[in-house]
Protein backbone atom coordinates (compact mmCIF):
# COMPACT_ATOMS: atom_id res chain seq x y z
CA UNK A 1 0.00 0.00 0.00
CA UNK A 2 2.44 2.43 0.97
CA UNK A 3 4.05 1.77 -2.44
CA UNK A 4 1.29 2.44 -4.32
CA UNK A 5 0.86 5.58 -2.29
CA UNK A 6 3.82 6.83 -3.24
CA UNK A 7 3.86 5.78 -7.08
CA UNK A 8 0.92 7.75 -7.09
CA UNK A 9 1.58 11.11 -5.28
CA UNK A 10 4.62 10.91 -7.75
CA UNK A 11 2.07 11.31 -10.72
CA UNK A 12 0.14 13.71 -8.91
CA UNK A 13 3.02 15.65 -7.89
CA UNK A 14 4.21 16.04 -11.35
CA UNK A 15 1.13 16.62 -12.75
CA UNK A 16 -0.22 19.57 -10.48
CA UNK A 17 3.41 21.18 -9.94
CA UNK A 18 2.75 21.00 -6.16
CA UNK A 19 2.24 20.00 -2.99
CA UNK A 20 -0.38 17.08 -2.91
CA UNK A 21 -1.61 15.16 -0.16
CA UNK A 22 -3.59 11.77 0.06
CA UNK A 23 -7.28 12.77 0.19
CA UNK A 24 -8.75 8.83 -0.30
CA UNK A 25 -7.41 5.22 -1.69
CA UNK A 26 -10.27 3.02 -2.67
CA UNK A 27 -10.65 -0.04 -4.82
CA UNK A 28 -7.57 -1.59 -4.03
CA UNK A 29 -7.46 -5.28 -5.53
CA UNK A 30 -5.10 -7.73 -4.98
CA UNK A 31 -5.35 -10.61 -7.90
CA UNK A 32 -2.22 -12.55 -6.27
CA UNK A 33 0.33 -12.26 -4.38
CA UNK A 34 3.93 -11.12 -4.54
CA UNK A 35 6.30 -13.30 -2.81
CA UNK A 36 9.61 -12.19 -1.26
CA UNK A 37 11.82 -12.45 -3.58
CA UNK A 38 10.24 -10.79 -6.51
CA UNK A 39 10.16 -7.67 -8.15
CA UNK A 40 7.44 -5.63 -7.98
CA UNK A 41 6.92 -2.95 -11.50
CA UNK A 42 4.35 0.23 -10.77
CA UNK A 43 2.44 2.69 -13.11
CA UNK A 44 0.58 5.29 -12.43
CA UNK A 45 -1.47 7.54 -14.37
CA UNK A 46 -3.68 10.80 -13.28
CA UNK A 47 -6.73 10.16 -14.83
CA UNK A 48 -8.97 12.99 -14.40
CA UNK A 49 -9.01 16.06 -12.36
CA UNK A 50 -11.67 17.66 -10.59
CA UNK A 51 -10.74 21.50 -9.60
CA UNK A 52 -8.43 20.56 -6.64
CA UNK A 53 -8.47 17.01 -6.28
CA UNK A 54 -7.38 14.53 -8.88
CA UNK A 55 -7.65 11.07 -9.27
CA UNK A 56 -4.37 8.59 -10.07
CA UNK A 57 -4.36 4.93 -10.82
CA UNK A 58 -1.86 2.51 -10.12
CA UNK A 59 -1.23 -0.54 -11.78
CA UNK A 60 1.08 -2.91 -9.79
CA UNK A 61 2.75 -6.12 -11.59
CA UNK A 62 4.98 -9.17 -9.70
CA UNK A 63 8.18 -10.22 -11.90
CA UNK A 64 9.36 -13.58 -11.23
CA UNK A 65 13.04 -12.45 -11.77
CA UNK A 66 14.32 -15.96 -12.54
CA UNK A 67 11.83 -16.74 -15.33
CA UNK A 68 11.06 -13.74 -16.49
CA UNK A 69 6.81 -14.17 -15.91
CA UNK A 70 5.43 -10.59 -15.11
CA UNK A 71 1.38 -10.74 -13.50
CA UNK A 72 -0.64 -8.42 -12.74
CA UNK A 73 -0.88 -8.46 -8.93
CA UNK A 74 -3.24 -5.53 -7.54
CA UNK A 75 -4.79 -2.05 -8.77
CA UNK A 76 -5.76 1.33 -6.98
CA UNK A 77 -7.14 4.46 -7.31
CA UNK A 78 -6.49 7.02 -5.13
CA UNK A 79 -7.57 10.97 -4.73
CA UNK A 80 -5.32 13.83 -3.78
CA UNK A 81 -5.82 17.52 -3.22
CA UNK A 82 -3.42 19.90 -4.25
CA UNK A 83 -2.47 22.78 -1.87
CA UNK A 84 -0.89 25.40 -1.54
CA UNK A 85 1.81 26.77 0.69
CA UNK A 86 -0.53 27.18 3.78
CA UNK A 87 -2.11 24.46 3.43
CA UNK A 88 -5.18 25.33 1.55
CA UNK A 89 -6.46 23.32 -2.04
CA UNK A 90 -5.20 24.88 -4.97
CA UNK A 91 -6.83 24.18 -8.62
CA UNK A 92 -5.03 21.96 -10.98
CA UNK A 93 -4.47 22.28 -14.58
CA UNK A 94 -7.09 19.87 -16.12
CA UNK A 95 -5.95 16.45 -17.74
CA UNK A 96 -5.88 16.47 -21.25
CA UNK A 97 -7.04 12.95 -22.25
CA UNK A 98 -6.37 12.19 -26.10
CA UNK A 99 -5.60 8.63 -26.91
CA UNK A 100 -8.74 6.24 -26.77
CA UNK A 101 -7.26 4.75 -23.63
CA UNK A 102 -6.93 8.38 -22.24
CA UNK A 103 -10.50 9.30 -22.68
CA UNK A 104 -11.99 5.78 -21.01
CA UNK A 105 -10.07 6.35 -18.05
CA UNK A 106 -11.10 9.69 -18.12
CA UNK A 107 -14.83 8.87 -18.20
CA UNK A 108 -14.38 6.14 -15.63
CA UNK A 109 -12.90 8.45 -13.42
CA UNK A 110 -15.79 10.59 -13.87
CA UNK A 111 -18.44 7.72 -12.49
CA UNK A 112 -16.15 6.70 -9.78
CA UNK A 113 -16.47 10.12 -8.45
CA UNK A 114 -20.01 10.31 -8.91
CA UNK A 115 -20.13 6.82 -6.84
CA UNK A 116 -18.03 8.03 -4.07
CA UNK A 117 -19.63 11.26 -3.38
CA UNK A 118 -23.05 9.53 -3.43
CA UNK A 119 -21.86 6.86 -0.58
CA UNK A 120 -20.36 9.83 1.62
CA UNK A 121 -23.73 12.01 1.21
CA UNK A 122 -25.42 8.54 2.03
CA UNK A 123 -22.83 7.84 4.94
CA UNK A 124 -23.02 11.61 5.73
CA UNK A 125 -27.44 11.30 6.42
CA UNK A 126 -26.87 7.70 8.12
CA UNK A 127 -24.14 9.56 11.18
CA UNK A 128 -26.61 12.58 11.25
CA UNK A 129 -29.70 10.15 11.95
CA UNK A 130 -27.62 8.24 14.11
CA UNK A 131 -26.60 11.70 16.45
């Protein structure tokens, strides 16, 4: 996790051309393992950007360095904020998504926002009934 943290905050970083911090990780899979031993290869991407947050996915793939055979072990996407010097979210130059691949990650990222900002308005009403 704390790999795929920072893979991503790299591509965030470099994106907004500032300070980011870790706003959310969700949808972390893990498809199989990665045993000691073996390499692990990372990729990030930022995928869409929302004003001051953005969100980044990471691929994460196990080499077997003695035969070669490179898996795809877990995925993430995560949300960070830009800010600024005191602290305070900053906007962030919009991604730019061109290729076909691009534009469906783009659009993804678009309903997985709409998904989690529906379950914290719902989670939001449930602790306010709950009070």
């Amino acid at each position: 996790m704390h790999l795929i943290d920072m893979c991503a905050g790299v591509a965030a970083v470099r994106h907004a051309r500032r300070s980011i911090v870790t706003a959310a990780i969700d949808q972390v899979r893990f498809l199989r393992p990665a045993k000691i031993g073996h390499l692990l290869v990372l990729k990030s991407s930022v995928n869409r950007v929302f004003r001051t947050s953005m969100e980044v996915g990471v691929k994460v793939w196990v080499e077997n360095p003695n035969t070669g055979e490179v898996l795809h072990t877990s995925s993430a996407y995560l949300t960070f904020v830009a800010i600024d010097d005191s602290g305070k979210p900053v906007v962030v130059p919009p991604v730019i998504a061109e290729s076909d691949e691009e534009q469906r990650r783009y659009r993804e990222a678009g309903r997985r926002r709409e998904a989690r900002l529906n379950l914290q308005a719902a989670t939001t009403s449930s602790i306010q009934l709950i009070s």
